[in-house]
Protein backbone atom coordinates (compact mmCIF):
# COMPACT_ATOMS: atom_id res chain seq x y z
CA UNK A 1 115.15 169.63 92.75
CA UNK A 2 115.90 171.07 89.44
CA UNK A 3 118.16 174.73 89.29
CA UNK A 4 116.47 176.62 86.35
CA UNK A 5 116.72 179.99 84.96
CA UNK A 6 115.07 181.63 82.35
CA UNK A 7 118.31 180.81 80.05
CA UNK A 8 117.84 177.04 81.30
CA UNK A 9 117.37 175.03 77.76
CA UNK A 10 115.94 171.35 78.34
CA UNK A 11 116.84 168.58 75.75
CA UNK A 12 114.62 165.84 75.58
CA UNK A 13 116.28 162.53 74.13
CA UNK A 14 114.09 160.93 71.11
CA UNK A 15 114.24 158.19 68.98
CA UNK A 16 114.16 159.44 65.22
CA UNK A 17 111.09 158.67 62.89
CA UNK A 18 109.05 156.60 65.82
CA UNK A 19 105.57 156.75 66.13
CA UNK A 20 104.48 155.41 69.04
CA UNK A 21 102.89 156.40 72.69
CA UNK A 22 106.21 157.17 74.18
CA UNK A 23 107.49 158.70 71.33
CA UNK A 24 104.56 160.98 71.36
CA UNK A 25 104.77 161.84 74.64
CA UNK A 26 108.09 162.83 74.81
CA UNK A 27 107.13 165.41 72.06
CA UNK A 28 104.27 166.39 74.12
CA UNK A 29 106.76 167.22 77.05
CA UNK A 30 108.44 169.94 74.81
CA UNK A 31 105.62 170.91 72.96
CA UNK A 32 104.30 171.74 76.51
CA UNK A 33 107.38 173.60 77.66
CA UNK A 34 107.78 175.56 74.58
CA UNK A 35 103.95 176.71 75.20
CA UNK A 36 105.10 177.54 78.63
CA UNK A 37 107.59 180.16 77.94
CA UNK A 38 110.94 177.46 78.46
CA UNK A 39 113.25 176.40 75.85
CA UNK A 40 112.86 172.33 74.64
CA UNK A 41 114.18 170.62 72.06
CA UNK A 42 114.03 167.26 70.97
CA UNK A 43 117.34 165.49 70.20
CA UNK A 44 117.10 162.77 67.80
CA UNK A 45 118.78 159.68 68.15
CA UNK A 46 119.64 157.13 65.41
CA UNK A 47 120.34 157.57 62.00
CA UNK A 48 116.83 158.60 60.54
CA UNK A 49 117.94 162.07 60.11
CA UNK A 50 116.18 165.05 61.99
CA UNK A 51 112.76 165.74 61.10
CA UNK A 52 109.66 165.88 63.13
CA UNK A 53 107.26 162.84 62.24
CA UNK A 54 104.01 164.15 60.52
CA UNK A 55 101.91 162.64 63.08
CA UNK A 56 103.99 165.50 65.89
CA UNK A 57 103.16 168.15 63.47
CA UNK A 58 100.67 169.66 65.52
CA UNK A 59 103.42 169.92 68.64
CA UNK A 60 105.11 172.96 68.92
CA UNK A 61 108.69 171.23 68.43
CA UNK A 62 112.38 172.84 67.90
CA UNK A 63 114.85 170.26 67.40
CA UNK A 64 118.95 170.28 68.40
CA UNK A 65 121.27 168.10 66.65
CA UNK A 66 122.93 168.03 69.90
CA UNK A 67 122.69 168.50 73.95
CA UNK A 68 124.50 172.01 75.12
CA UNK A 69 126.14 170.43 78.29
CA UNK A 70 125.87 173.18 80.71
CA UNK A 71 125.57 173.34 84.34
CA UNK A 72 122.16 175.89 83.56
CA UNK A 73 120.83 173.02 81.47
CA UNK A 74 118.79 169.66 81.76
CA UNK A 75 118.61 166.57 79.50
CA UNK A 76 115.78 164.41 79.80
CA UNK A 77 116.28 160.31 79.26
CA UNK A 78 113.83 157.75 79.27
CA UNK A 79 114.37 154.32 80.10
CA UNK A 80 115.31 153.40 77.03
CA UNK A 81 118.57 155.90 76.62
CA UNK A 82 119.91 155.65 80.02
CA UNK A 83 123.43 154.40 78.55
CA UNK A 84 123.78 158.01 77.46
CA UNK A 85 123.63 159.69 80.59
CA UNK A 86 127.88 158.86 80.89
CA UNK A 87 128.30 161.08 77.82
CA UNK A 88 126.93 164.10 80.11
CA UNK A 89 129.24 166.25 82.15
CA UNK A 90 127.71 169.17 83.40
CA UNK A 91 124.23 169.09 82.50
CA UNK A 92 121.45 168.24 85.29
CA UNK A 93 119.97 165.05 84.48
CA UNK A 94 116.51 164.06 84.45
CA UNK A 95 115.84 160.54 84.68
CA UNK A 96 112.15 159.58 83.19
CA UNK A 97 110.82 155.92 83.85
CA UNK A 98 107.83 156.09 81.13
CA UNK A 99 108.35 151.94 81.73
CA UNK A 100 109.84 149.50 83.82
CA UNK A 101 110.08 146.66 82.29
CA UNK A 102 111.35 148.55 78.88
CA UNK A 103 114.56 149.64 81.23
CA UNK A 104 115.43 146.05 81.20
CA UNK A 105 114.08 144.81 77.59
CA UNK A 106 116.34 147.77 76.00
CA UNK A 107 119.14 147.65 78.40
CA UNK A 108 120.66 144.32 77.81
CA UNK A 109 123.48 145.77 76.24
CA UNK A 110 124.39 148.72 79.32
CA UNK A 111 122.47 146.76 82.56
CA UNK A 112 124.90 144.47 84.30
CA UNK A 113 124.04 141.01 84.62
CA UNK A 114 123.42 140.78 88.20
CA UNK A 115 120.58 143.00 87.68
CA UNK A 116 119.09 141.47 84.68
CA UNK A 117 118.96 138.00 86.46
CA UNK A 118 117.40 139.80 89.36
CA UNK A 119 114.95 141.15 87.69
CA UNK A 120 113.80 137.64 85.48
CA UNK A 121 116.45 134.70 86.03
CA UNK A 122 115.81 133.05 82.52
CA UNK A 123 116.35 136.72 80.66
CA UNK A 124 119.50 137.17 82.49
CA UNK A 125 121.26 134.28 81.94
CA UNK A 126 119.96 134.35 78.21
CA UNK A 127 121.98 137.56 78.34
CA UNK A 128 124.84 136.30 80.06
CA UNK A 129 125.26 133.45 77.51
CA UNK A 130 125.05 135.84 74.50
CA UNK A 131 127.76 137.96 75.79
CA UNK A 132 129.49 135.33 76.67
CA UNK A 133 129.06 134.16 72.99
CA UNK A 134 130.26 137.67 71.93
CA UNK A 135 133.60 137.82 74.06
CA UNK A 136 134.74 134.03 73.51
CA UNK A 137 134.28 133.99 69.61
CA UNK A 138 133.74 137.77 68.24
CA UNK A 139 136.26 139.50 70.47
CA UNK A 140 133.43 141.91 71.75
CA UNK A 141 133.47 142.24 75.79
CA UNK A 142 130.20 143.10 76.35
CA UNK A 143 130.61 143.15 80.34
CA UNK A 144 132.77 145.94 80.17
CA UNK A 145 130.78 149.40 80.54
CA UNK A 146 127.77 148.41 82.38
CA UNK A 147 126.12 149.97 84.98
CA UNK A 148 124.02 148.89 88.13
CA UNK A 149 121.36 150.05 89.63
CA UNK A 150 122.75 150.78 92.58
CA UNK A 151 124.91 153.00 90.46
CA UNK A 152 122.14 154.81 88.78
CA UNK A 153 120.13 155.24 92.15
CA UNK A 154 123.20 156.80 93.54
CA UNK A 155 123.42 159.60 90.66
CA UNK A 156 122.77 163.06 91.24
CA UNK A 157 119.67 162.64 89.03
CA UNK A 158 116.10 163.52 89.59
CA UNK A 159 113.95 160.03 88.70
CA UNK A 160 110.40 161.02 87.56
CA UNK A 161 108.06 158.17 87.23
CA UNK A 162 104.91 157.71 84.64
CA UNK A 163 102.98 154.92 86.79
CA UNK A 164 102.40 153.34 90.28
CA UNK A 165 104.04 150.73 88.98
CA UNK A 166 107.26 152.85 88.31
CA UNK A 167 106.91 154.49 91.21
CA UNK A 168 106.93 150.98 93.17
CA UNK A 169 110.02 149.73 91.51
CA UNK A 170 112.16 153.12 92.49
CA UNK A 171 111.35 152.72 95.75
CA UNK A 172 111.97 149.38 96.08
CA UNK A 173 115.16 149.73 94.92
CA UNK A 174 115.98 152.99 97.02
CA UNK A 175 115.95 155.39 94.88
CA UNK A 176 115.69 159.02 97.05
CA UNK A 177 115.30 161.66 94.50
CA UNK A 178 111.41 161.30 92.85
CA UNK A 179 108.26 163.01 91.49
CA UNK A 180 105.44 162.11 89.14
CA UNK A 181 105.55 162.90 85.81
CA UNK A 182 102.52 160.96 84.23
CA UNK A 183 101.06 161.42 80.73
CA UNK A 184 97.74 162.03 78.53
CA UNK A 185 96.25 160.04 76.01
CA UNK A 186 95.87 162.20 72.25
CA UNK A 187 91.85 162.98 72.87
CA UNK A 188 91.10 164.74 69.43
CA UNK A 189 89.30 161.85 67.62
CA UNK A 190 87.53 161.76 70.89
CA UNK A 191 83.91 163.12 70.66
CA UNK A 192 82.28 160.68 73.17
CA UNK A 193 80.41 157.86 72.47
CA UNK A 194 77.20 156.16 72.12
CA UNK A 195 75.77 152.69 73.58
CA UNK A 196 73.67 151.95 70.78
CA UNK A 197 74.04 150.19 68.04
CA UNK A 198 77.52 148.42 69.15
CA UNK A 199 78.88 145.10 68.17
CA UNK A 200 78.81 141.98 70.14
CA UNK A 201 83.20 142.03 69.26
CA UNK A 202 86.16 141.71 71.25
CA UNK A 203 88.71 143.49 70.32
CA UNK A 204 92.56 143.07 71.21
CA UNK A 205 96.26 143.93 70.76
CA UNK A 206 97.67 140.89 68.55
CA UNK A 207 100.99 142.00 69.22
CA UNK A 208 100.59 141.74 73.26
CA UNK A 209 99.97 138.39 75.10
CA UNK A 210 98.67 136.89 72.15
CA UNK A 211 100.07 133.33 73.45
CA UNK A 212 97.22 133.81 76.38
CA UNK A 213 94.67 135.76 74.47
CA UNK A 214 95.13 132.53 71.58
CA UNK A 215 93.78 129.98 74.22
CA UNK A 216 90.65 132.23 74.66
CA UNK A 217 90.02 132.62 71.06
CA UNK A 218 90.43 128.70 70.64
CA UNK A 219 87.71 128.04 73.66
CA UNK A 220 85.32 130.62 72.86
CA UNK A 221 84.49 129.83 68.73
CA UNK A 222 81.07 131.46 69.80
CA UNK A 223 82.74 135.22 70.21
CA UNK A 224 83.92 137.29 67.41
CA UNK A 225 87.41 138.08 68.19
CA UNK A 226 88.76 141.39 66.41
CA UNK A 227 92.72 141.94 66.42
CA UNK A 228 93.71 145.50 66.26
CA UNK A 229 96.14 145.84 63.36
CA UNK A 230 97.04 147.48 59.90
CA UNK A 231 94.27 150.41 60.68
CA UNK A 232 94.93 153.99 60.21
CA UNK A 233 93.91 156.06 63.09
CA UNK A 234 90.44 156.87 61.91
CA UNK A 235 89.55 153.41 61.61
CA UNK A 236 90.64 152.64 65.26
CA UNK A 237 88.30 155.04 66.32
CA UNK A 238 85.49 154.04 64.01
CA UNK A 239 86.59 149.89 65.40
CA UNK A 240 86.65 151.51 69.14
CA UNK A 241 82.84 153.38 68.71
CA UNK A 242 81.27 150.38 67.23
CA UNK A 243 82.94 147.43 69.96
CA UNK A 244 81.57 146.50 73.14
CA UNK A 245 85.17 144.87 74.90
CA UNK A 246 88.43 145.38 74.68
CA UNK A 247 90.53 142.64 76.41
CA UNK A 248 94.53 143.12 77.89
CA UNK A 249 96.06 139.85 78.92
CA UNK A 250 100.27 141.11 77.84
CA UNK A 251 102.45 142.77 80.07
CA UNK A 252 101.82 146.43 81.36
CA UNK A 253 104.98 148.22 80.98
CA UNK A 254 103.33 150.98 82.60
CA UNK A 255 100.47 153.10 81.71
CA UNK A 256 99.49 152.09 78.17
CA UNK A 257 97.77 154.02 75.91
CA UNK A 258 95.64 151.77 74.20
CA UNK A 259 93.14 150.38 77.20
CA UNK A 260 92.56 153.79 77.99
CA UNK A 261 91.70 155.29 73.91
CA UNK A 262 89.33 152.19 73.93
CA UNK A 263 87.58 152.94 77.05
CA UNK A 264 87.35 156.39 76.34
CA UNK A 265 85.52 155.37 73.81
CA UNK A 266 83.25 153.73 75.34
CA UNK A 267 84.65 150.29 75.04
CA UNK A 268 84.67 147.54 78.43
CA UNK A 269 88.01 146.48 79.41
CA UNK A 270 88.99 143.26 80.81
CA UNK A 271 92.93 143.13 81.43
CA UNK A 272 95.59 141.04 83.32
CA UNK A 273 97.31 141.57 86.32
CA UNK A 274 100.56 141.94 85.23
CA UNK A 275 103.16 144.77 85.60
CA UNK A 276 101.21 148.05 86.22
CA UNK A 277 98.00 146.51 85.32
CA UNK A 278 97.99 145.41 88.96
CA UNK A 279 97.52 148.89 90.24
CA UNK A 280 94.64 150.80 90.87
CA UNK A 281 95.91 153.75 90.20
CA UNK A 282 97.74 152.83 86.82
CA UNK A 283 94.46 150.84 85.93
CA UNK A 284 91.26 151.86 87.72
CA UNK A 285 89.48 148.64 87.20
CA UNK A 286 86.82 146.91 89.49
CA UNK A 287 88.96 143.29 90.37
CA UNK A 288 85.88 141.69 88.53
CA UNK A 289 87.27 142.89 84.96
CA UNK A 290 90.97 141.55 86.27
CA UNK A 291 92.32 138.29 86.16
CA UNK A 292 95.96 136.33 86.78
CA UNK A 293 96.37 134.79 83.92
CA UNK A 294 98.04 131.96 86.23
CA UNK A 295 95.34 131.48 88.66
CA UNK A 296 91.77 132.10 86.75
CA UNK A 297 90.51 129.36 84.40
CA UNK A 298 90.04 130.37 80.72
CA UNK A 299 86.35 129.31 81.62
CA UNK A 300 85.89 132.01 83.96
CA UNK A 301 87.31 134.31 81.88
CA UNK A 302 85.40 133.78 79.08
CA UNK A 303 82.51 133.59 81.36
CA UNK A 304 83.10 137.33 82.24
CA UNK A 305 83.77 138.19 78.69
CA UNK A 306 80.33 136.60 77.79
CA UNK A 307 78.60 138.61 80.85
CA UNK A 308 79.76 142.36 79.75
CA UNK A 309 78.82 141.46 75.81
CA UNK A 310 74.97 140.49 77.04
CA UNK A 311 74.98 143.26 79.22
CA UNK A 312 77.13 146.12 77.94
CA UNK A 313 74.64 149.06 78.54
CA UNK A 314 74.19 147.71 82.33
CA UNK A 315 78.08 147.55 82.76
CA UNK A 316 79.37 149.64 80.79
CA UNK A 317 78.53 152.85 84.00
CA UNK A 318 81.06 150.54 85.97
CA UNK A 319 83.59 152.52 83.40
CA UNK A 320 82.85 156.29 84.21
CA UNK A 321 85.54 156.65 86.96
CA UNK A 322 88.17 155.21 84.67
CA UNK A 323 87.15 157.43 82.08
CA UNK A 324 86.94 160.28 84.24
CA UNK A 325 90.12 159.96 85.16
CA UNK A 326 91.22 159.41 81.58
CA UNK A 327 89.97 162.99 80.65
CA UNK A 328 91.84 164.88 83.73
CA UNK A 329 95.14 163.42 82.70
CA UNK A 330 95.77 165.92 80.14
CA UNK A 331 95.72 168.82 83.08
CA UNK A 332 97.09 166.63 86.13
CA UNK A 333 100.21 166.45 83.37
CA UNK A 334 100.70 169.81 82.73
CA UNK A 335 100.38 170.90 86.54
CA UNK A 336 103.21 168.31 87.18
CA UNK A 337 105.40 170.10 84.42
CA UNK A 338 104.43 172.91 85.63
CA UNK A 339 105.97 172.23 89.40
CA UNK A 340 108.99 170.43 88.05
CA UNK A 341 110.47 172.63 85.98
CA UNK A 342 109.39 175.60 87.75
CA UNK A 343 106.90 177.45 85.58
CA UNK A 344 104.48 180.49 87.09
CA UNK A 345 100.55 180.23 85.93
């Protein structure tokens, strides 16, 4: 899959100065390789300079103002960066979809049009109209150095996906040339929890399906609705280990961080059914905590939300497999790392 050597170096493509779950993760990927005896570095991108955020402090990180493009080498995109796979020459590439539906959200100026309007209609020709825009008064020809998918599929690339859901859109499309790479949630505000003494609160991501979640906030007046913003880490955990529900009604890009911290902390979750939210796998949820936003009434929804706040401590058990399998992540990551990139116990 991958040709390594113990003089292989792996470069690991970054934004600069961005905290966030991918961000972390893609630290965690080099902090583990370092660990593991290989050489990683992160390569900042953007013009926010070259040091490590102090949140990645604890990682063991070495950074390279640059990718060494050698045959004996590998550079690691996400989603995100795939535009920058034509400046490589020699180096093996190592494609990593942490998110579908970011491919497409950050690609609009490198995915061809075709594939944008395949993949939502009204996005694509939204697209289309500002390039259009862009050639026809600006002079800019924003068609020009696209790529397909077909033409990324066909790469000599190795495609590692973070989700079901990822792993359902690569094969849909053809892609040959996969493996799991997953991820782990940061566990070390995580002490576990206790069922007494929480809240009758519902907390949720204000920046995430907020146009659905609004419509159960302005039906249920009876429900103390809690939006999770402006708090340092600390008090997230303090909100989490205090609040009985944590609802999910945006789009899953694929396996987000947040419903996971919350029920690891022994929070209820009640989520969508959109993107990877729809798998099992990605979200190990009884159906009775999902809903299509489309199809269920905000009645019955609320219904449900009223049901686990009157009887958290009886539902609340119907979480243990999801958190179980929330605290082997950490491990199930590091044996895929492991197996890719060729490291001995």
């Amino acid at each position: 899959m991958l040709d390594i050597s113990k003089n292989t170096k792996v470069f690991v493509y970054c934004p600069a100065q961005v905290v966030t779950g991918g961000a972390e993760l893609l630290h965690q990927l080099v902090d583990l390789l370092n660990r593991l005896g290989r050489q990683a570095f992160i390569v900042y991108y953007g013009d926010k300079g070259n040091e490590v955020p102090s949140a990645y402090n604890k990682y063991n990180i070495r950074v390279s103002d640059s990718v060494e493009d050698s045959e004996k080498n590998i550079v690691v995109f996400y989603e995100a960066v795939f535009d920058k796979i034509k400046t490589i020459k020699k180096a093996q590439i190592f494609l990593w979809w942490l998110s579908v539906d970011n491919f497409f959200i950050f690609g609009t100026d490198f995915i061809n049009i075709l594939d944008l309007c395949r993949y939502n209609l009204s996005f694509g020709l939204r697209i289309a109209m500002y390039r259009l825009y862009q050639l026809l008064f600006k002079g800019k020809n924003l068609f020009k150095n696209t790529f397909s998918i077909k033409w990324l599929k066909n790469l000599d690339a190795v495609n590692a996906y973070q989700s079901e859901y990822a792993q359902n859109f690569l094969i849909n499309h053809g892609f040959k040339l996969t493996t799991p790479l997953s991820d782990y949630i940061n566990t070390e505000f995580y002490t576990g929890f206790s069922t007494l003494d929480r809240d009758n609160v519902v907390l949720y991501n204000p920046k995430k399906g907020f146009e659905f979640t609004k419509k159960l906030i302005e039906r249920a007046k009876h429900i103390d609705f809690l939006p999770l913003e402006n708090m340092s880490r600390e008090q997230l955990v303090n909100v989490f280990n205090r609040s009985k529900l944590y609802i999910d009604f945006g789009y899953h890009p694929g396996k987000d961080r947040l419903p996971r911290e919350v029920a690891l902390n022994g929070c209820c979750v009640i989520t969508g059914m959109r993107g990877s939210a729809r798998f099992f796998e990605d979200v190990p949820l009884a159906n009775v905590f999902k809903f299509d936003e489309k199809a269920a009434g905000v009645d019955s929804i609320i219904a449900r939300i009223d049901d686990v706040l009157a009887n958290y401590e009886k539902i609340i058990p119907k979480y243990d497999f999801y958190r179980t399998q929330i605290l082997s992540e950490k491990e199930i990551f590091e044996e895929q790392v492991r197996r890719i990139f060729k490291v001995n116990s």
